[in-house]
C-alpha atoms as a PDB file:
ATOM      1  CA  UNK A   1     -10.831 -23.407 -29.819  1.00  0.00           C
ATOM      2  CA  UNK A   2     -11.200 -24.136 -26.020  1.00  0.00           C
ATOM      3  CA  UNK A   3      -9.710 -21.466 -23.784  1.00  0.00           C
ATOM      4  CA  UNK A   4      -8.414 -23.153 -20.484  1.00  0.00           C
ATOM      5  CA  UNK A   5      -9.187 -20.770 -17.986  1.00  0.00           C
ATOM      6  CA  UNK A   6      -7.212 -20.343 -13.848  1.00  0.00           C
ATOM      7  CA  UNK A   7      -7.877 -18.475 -10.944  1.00  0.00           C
ATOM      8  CA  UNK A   8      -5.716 -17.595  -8.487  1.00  0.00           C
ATOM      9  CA  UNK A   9      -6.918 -16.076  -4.598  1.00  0.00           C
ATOM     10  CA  UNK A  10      -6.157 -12.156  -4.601  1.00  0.00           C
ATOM     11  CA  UNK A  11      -7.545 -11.553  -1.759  1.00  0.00           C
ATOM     12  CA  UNK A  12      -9.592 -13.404   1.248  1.00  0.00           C
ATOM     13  CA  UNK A  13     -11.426 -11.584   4.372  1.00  0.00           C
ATOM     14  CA  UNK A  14     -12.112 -14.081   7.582  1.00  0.00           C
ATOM     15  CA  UNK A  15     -13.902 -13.071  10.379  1.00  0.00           C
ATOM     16  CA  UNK A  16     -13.507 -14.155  14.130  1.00  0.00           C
ATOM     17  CA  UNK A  17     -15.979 -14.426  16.564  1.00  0.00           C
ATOM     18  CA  UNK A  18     -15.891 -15.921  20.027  1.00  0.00           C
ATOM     19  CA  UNK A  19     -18.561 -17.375  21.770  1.00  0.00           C
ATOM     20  CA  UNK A  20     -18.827 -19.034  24.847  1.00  0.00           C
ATOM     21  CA  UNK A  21     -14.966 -20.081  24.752  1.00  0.00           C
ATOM     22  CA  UNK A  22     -14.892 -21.089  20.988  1.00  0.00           C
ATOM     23  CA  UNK A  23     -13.329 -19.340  18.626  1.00  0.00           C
ATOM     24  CA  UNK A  24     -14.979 -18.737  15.020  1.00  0.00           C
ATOM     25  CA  UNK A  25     -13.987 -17.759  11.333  1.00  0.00           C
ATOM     26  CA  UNK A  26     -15.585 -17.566   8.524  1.00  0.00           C
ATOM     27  CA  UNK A  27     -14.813 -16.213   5.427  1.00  0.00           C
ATOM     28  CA  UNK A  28     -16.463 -13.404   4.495  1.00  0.00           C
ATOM     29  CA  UNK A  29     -15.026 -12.051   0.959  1.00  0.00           C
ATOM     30  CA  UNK A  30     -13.432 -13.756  -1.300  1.00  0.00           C
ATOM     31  CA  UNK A  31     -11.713 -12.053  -4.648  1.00  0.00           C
ATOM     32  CA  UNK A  32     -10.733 -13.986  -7.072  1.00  0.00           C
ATOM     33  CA  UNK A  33      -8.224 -13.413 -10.600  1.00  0.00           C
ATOM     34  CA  UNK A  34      -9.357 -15.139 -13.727  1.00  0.00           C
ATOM     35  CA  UNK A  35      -6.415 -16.146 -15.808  1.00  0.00           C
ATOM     36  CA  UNK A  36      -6.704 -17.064 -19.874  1.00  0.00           C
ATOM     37  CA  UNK A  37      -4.300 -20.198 -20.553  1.00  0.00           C
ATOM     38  CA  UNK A  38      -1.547 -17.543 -21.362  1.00  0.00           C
ATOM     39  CA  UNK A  39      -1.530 -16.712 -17.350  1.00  0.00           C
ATOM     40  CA  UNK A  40      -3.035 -12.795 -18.338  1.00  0.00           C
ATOM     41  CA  UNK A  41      -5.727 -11.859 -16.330  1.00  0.00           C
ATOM     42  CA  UNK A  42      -9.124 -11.569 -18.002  1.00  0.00           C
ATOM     43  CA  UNK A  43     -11.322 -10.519 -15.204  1.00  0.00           C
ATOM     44  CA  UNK A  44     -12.365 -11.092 -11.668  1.00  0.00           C
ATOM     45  CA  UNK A  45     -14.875 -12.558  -9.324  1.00  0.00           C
ATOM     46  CA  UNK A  46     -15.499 -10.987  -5.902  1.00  0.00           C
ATOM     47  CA  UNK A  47     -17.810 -13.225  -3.130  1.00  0.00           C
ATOM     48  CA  UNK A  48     -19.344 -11.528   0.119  1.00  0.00           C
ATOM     49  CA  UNK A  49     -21.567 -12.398   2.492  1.00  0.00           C
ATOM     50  CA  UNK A  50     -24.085 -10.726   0.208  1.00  0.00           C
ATOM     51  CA  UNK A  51     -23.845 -11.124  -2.966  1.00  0.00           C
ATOM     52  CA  UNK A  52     -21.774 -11.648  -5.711  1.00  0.00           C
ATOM     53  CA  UNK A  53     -20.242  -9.955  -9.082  1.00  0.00           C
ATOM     54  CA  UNK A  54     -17.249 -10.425 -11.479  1.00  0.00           C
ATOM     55  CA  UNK A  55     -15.577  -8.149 -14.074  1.00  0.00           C
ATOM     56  CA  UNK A  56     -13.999  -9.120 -17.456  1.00  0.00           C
ATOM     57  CA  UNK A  57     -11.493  -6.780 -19.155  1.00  0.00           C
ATOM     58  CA  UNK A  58     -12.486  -5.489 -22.276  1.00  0.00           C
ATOM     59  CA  UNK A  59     -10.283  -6.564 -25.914  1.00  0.00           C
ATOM     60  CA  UNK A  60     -10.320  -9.032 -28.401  1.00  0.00           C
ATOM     61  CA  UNK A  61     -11.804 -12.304 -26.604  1.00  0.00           C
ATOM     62  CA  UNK A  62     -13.222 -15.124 -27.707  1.00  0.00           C
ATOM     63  CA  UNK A  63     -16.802 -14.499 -25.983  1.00  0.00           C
ATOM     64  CA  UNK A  64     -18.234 -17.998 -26.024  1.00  0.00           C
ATOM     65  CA  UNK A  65     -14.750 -19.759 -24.687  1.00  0.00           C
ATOM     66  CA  UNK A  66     -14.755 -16.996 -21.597  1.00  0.00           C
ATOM     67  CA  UNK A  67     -18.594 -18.100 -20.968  1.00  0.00           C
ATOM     68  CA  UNK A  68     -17.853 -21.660 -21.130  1.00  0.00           C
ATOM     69  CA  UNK A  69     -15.254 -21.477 -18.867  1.00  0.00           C
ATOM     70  CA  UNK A  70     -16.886 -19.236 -16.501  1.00  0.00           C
ATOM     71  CA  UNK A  71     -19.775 -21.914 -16.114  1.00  0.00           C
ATOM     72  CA  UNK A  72     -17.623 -24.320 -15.949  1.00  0.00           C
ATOM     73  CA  UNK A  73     -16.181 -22.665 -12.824  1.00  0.00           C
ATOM     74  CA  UNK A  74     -19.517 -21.998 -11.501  1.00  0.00           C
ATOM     75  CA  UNK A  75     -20.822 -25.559 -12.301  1.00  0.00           C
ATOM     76  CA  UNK A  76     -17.852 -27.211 -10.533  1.00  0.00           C
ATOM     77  CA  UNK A  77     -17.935 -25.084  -7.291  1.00  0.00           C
ATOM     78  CA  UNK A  78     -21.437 -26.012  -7.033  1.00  0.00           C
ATOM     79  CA  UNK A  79     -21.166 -29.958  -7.613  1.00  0.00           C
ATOM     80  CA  UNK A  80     -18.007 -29.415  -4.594  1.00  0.00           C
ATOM     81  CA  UNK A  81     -20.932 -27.331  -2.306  1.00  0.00           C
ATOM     82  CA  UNK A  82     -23.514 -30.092  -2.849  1.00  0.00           C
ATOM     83  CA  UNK A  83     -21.578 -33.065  -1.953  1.00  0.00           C
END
């Protein structure tokens, strides 16, 4: 069975910098809900500047469907960085 899994943006953190005139942002943290195909949240993914973690609740998953679809994510936000 293939798990279909969402996101949705909980939370983003810009910051603004001016330099000579121009005005800067850049995003700086990112937190992010992961969603099984049922809309319930199964975890979360928080990006800084730094680094990088993400949390999956704990219960009866199906553990190879949640890594699939994590890479998946991964895999497809790397392709978009690349091009």
């Amino acid at each position: 069975m293939t798990m279909i899994m969402t996101t949705e943006l909980f939370k983003m953190t810009e910051e603004t910098t001016i330099q000579n005139g121009v005005e800067t942002k850049e995003v700086t943290q990112l937190e992010t809900i992961i969603k099984d195909d049922n809309g319930n949240e199964i975890g979360r993914l928080h990006v800084n500047k730094w680094g990088a973690n993400f949390n999956l609740n704990n219960g009866n998953m199906d553990v190879q469907a949640i890594s699939e679809g994590i890479l998946g994510l991964l895999i497809s936000t790397e392709d978009e960085t690349i091009q």
